[in-house]
N, C-alpha and C. Protein backbone atom coordinates (compact mmCIF):
# COMPACT_ATOMS: atom_id res chain seq x y z
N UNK A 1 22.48 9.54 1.84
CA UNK A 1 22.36 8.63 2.97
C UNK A 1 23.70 7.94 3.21
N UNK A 2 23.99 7.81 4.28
CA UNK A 2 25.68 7.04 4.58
C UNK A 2 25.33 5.84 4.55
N UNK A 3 26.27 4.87 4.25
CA UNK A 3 26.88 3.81 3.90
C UNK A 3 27.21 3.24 5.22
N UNK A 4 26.08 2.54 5.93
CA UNK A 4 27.08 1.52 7.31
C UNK A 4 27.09 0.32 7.45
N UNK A 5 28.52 -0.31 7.68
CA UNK A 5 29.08 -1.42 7.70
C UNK A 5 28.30 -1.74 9.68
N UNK A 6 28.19 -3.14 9.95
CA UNK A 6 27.27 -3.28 10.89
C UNK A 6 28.23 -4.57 11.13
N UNK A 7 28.37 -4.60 12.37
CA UNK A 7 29.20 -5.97 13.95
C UNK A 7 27.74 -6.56 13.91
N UNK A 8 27.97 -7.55 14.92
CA UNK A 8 26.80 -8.30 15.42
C UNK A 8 28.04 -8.20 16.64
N UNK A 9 27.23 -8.06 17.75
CA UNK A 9 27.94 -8.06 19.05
C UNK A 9 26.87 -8.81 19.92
N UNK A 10 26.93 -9.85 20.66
CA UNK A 10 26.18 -10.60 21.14
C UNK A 10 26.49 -10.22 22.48
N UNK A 11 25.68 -9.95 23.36
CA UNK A 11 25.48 -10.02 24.63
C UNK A 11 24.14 -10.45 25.23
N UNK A 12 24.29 -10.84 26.67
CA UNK A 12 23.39 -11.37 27.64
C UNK A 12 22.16 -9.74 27.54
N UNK A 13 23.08 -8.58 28.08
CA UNK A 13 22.21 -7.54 28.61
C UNK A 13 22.72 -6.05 27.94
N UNK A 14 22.03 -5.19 27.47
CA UNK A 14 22.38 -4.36 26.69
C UNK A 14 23.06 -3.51 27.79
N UNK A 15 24.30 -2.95 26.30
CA UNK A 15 25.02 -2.05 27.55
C UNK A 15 24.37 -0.69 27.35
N UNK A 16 24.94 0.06 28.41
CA UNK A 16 24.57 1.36 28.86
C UNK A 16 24.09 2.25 27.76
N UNK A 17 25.52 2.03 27.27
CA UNK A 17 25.59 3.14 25.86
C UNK A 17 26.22 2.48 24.33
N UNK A 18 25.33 2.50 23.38
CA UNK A 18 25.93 1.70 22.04
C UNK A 18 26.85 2.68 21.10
N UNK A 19 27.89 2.04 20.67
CA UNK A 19 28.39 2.94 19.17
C UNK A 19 27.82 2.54 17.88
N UNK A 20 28.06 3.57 17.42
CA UNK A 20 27.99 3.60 15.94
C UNK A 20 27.97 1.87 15.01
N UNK A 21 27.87 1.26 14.57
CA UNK A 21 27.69 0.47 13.29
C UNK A 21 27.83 -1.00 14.14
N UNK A 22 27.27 -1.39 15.93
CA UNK A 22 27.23 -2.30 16.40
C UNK A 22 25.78 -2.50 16.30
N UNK A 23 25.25 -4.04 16.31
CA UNK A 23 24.26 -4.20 15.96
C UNK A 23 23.83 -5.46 16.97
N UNK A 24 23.86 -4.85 18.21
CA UNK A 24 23.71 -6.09 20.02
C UNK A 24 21.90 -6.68 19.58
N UNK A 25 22.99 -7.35 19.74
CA UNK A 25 21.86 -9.47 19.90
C UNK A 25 21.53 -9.50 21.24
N UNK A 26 20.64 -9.50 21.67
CA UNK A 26 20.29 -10.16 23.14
C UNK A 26 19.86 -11.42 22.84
N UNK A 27 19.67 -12.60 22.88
CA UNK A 27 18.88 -13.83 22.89
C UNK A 27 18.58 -14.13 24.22
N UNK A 28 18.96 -13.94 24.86
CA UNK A 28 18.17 -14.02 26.38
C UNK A 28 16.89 -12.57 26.38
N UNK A 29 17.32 -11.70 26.15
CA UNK A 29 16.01 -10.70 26.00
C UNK A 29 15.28 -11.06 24.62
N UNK A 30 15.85 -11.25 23.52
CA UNK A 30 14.84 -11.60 22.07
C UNK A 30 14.81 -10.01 21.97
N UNK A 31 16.06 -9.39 21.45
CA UNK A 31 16.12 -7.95 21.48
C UNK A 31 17.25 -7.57 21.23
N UNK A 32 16.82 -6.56 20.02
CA UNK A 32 18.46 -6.11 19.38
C UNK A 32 18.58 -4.23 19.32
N UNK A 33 19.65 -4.20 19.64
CA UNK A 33 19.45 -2.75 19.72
C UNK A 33 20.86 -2.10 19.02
N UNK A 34 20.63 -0.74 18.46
CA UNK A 34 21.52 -0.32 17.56
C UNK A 34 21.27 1.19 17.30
N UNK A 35 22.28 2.25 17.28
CA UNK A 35 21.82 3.45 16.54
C UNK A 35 21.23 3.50 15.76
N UNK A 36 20.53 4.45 15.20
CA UNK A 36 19.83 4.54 13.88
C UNK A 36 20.78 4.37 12.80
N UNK A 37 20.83 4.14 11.41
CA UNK A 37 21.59 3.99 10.85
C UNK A 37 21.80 5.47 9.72
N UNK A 38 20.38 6.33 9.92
CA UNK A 38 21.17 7.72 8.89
C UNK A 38 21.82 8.68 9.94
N UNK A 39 22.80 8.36 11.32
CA UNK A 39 23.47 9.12 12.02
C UNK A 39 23.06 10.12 13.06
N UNK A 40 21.68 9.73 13.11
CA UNK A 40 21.22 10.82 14.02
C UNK A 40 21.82 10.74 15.95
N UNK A 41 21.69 9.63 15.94
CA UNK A 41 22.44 9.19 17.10
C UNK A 41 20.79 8.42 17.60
N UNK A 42 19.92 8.52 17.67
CA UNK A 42 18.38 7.85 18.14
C UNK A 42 19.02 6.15 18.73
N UNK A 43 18.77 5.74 19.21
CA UNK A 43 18.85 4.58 20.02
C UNK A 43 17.50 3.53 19.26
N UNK A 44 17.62 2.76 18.76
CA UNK A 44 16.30 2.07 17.84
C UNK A 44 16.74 0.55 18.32
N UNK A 45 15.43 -0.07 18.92
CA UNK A 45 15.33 -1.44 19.75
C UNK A 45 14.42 -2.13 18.54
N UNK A 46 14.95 -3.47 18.34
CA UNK A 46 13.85 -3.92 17.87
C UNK A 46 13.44 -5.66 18.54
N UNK A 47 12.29 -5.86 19.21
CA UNK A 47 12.15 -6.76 19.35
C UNK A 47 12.16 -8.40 18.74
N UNK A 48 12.37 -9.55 18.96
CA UNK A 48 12.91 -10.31 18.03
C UNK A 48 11.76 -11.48 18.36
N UNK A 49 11.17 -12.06 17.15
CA UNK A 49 10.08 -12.91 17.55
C UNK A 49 9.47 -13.32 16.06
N UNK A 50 8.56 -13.81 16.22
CA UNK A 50 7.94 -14.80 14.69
C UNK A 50 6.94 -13.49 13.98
N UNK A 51 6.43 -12.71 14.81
CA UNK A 51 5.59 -11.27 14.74
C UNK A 51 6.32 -10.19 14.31
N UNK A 52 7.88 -10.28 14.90
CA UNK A 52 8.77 -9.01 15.10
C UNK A 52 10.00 -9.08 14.00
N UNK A 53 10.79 -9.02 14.62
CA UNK A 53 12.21 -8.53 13.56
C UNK A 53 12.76 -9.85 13.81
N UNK A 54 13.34 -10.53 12.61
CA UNK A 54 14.71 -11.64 12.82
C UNK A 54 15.45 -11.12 12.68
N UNK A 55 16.54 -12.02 12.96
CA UNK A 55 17.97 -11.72 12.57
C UNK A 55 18.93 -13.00 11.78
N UNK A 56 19.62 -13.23 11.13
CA UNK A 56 20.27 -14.13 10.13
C UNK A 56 21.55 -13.62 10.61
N UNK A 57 22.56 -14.89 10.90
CA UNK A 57 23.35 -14.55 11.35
C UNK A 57 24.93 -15.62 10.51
N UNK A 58 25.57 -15.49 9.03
CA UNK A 58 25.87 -16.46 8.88
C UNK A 58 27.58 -16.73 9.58
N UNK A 59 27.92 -16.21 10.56
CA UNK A 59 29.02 -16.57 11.30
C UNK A 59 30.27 -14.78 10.82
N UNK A 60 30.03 -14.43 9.92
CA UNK A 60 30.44 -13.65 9.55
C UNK A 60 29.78 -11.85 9.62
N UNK A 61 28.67 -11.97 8.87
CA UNK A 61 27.59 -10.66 8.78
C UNK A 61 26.10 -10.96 9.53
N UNK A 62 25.69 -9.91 9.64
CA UNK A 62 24.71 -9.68 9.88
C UNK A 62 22.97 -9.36 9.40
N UNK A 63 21.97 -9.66 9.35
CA UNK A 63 20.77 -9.71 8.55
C UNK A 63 20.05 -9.10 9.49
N UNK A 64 18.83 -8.35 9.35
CA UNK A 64 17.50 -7.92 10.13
C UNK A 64 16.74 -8.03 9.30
N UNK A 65 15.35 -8.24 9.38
CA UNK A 65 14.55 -8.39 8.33
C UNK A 65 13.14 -8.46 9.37
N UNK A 66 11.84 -8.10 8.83
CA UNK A 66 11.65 -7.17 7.40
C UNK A 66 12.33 -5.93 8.30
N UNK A 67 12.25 -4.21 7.10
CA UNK A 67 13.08 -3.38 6.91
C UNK A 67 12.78 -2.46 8.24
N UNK A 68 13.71 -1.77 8.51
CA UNK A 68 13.44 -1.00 9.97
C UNK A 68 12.71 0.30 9.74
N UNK A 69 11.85 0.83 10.04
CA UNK A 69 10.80 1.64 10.01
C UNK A 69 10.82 2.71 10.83
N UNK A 70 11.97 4.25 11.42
CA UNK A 70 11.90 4.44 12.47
C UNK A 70 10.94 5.89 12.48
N UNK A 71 9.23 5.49 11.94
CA UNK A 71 8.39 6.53 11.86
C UNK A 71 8.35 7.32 13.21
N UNK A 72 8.61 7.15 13.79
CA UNK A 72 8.02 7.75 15.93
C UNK A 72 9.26 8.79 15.59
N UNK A 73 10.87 8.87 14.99
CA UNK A 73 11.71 9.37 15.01
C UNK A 73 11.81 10.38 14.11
N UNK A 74 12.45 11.62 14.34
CA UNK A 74 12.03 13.19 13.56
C UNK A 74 12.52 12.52 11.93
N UNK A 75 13.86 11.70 12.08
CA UNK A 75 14.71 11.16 10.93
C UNK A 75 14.01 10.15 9.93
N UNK A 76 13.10 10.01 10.67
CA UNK A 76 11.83 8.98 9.85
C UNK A 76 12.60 8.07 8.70
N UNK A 77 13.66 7.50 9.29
CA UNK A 77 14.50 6.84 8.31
C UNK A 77 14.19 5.48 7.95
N UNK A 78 14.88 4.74 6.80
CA UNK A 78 13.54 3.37 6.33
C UNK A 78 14.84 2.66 6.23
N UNK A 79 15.33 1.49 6.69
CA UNK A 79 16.66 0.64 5.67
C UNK A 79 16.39 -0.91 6.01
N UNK A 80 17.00 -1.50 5.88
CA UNK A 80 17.10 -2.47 5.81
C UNK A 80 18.97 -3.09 6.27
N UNK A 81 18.95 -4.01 7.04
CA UNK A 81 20.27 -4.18 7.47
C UNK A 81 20.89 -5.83 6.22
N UNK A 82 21.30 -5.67 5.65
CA UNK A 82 21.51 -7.21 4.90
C UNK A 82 22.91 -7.39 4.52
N UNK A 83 23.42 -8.47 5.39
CA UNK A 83 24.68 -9.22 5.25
C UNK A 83 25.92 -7.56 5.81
N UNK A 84 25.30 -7.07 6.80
CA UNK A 84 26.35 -6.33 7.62
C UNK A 84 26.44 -5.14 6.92
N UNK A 85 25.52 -4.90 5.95
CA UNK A 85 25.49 -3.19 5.23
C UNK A 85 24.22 -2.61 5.26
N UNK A 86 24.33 -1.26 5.15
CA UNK A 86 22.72 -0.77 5.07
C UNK A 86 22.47 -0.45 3.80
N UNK A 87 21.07 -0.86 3.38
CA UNK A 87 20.10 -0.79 2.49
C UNK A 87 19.22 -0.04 2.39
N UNK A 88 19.16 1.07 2.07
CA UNK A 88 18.08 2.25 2.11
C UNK A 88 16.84 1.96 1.42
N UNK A 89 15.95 2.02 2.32
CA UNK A 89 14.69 2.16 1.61
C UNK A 89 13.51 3.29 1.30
N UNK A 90 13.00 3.42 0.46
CA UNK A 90 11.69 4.29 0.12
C UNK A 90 11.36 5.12 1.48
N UNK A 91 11.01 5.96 1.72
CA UNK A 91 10.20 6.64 2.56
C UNK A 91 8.72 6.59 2.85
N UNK A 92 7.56 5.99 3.14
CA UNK A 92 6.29 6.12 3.49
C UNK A 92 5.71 6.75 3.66
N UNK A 93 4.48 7.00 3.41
CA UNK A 93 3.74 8.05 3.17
C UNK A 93 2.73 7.53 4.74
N UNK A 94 2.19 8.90 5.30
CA UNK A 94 1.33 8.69 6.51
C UNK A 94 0.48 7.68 6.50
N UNK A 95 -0.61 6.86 5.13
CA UNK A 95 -1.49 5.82 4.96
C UNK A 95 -0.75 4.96 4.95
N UNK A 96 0.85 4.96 4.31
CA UNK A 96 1.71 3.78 4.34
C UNK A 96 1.73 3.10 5.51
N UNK A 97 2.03 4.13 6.58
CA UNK A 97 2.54 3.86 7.41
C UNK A 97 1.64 3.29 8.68
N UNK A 98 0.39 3.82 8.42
CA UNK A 98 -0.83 3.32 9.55
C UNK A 98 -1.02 1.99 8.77
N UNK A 99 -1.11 1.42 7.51
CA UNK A 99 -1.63 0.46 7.07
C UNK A 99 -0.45 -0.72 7.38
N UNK A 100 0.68 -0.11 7.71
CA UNK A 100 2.08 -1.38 7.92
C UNK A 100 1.60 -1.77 9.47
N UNK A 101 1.41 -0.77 10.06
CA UNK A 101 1.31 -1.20 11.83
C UNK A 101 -0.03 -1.41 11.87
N UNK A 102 -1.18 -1.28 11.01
CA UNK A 102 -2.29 -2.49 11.36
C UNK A 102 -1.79 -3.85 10.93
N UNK A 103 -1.06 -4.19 10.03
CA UNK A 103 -1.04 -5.43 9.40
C UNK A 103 0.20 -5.70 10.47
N UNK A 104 1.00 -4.95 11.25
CA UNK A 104 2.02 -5.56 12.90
C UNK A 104 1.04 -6.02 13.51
N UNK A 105 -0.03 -5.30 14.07
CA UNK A 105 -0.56 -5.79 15.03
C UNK A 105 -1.22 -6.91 15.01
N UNK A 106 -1.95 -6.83 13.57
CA UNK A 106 -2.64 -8.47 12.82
C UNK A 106 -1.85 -9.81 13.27
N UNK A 107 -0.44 -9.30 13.00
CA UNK A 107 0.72 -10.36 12.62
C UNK A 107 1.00 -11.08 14.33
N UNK A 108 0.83 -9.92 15.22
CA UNK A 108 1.54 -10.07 16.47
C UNK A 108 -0.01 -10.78 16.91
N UNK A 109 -1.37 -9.97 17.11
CA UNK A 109 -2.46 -10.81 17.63
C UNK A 109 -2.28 -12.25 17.17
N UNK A 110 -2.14 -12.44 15.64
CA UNK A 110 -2.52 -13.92 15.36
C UNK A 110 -1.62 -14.82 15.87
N UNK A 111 -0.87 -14.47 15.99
CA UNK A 111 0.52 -15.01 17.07
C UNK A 111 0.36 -15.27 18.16
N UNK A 112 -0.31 -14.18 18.80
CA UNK A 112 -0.55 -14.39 20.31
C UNK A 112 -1.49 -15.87 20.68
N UNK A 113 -2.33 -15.85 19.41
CA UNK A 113 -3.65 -16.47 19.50
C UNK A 113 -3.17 -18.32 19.56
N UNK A 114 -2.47 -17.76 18.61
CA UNK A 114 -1.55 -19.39 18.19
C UNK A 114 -0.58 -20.27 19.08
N UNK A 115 -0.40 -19.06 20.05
CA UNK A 115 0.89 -19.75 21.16
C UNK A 115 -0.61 -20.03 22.41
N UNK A 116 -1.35 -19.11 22.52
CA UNK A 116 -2.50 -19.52 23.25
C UNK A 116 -3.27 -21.01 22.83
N UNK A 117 -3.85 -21.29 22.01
CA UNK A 117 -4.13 -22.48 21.57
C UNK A 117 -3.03 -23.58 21.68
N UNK A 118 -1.86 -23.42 21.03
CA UNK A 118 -0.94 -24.12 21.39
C UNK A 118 -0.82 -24.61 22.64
N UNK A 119 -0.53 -23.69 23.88
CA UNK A 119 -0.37 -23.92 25.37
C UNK A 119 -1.39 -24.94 25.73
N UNK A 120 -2.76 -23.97 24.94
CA UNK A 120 -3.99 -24.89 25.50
C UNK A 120 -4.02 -26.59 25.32
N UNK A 121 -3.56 -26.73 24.10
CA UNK A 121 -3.69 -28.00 24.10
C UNK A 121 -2.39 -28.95 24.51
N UNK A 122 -0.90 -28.15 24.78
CA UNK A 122 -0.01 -29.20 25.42
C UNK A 122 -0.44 -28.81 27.02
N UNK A 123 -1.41 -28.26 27.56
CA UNK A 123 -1.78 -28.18 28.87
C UNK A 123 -3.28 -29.36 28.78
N UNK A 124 -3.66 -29.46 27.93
CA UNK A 124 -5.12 -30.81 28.51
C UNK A 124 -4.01 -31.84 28.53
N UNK A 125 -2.85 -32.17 27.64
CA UNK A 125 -2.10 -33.76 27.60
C UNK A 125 -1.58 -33.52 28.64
N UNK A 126 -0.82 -32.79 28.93
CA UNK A 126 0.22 -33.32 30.59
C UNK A 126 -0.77 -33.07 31.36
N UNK A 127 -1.98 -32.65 31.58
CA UNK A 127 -2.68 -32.64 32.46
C UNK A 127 -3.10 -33.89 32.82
N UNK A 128 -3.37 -34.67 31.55
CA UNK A 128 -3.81 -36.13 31.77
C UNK A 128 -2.43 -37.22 32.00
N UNK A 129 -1.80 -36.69 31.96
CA UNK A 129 -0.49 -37.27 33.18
C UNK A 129 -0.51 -37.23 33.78
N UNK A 130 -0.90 -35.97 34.26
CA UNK A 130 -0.59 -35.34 35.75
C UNK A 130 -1.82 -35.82 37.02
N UNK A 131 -2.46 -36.37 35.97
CA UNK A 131 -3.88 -36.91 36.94
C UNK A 131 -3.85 -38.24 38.08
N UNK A 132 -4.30 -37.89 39.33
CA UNK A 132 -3.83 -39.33 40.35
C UNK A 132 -4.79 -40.66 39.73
């Protein structure tokens, strides 16, 4: 497996076409996008959110976390990005891999549920502001 050193390149809007070992921040999209990291050339997005992928950024390197998973891709490659290098991980087995993206979707519903309730209740208080 190769060894890649990883930029953090911050932009507004992803460009056209990415190179090799850049690792684009959107914070206006909440979206980072980057080649795959075992060289295939695959284009791998990962969304950025409390459900999804972070990023750690300490002025210098770069962090993603948890590990990138790119099962949909022939390269079915597993790593992990930490402090601007790649981290290879284990490979998954087919039950691995259905049992990680039920426990995404768990992660992302209960999320959803939580910003819903949330809304709900800073929407009854300004409502009762908002009242003539």
């Amino acid at each position: 497996m190769k060894t890649r050193t990883w930029t953090a390149v911050w932009v507004d809007d992803m460009p056209p076409s990415l190179e090799p070992g850049n690792l684009y921040i959107s914070v206006k999209h909440r979206l980072t996008e980057h080649l795959c990291a075992c060289g295939c050339g695959a284009e791998v997005s990962l969304p950025l959110g409390r459900s999804e992928w972070r990023i750690e950024y300490d002025g210098e390197s770069v962090s993603v976390s948890p590990s990138i998973g790119n099962w949909r891709l022939p390269c079915r490659s597993h790593y992990l990005i930490e402090k601007g290098r790649t981290r290879w991980a284990l490979a998954w087995t087919v039950n691995e891999i259905r049992m990680g993206q039920a426990r995404d979707r768990k992660a992302k519903t209960t999320d959803i549920a939580r910003k819903r309730r949330k809304a709900h209740w800073l929407s009854r208080i300004l409502d009762r502001f908002r009242r003539p």
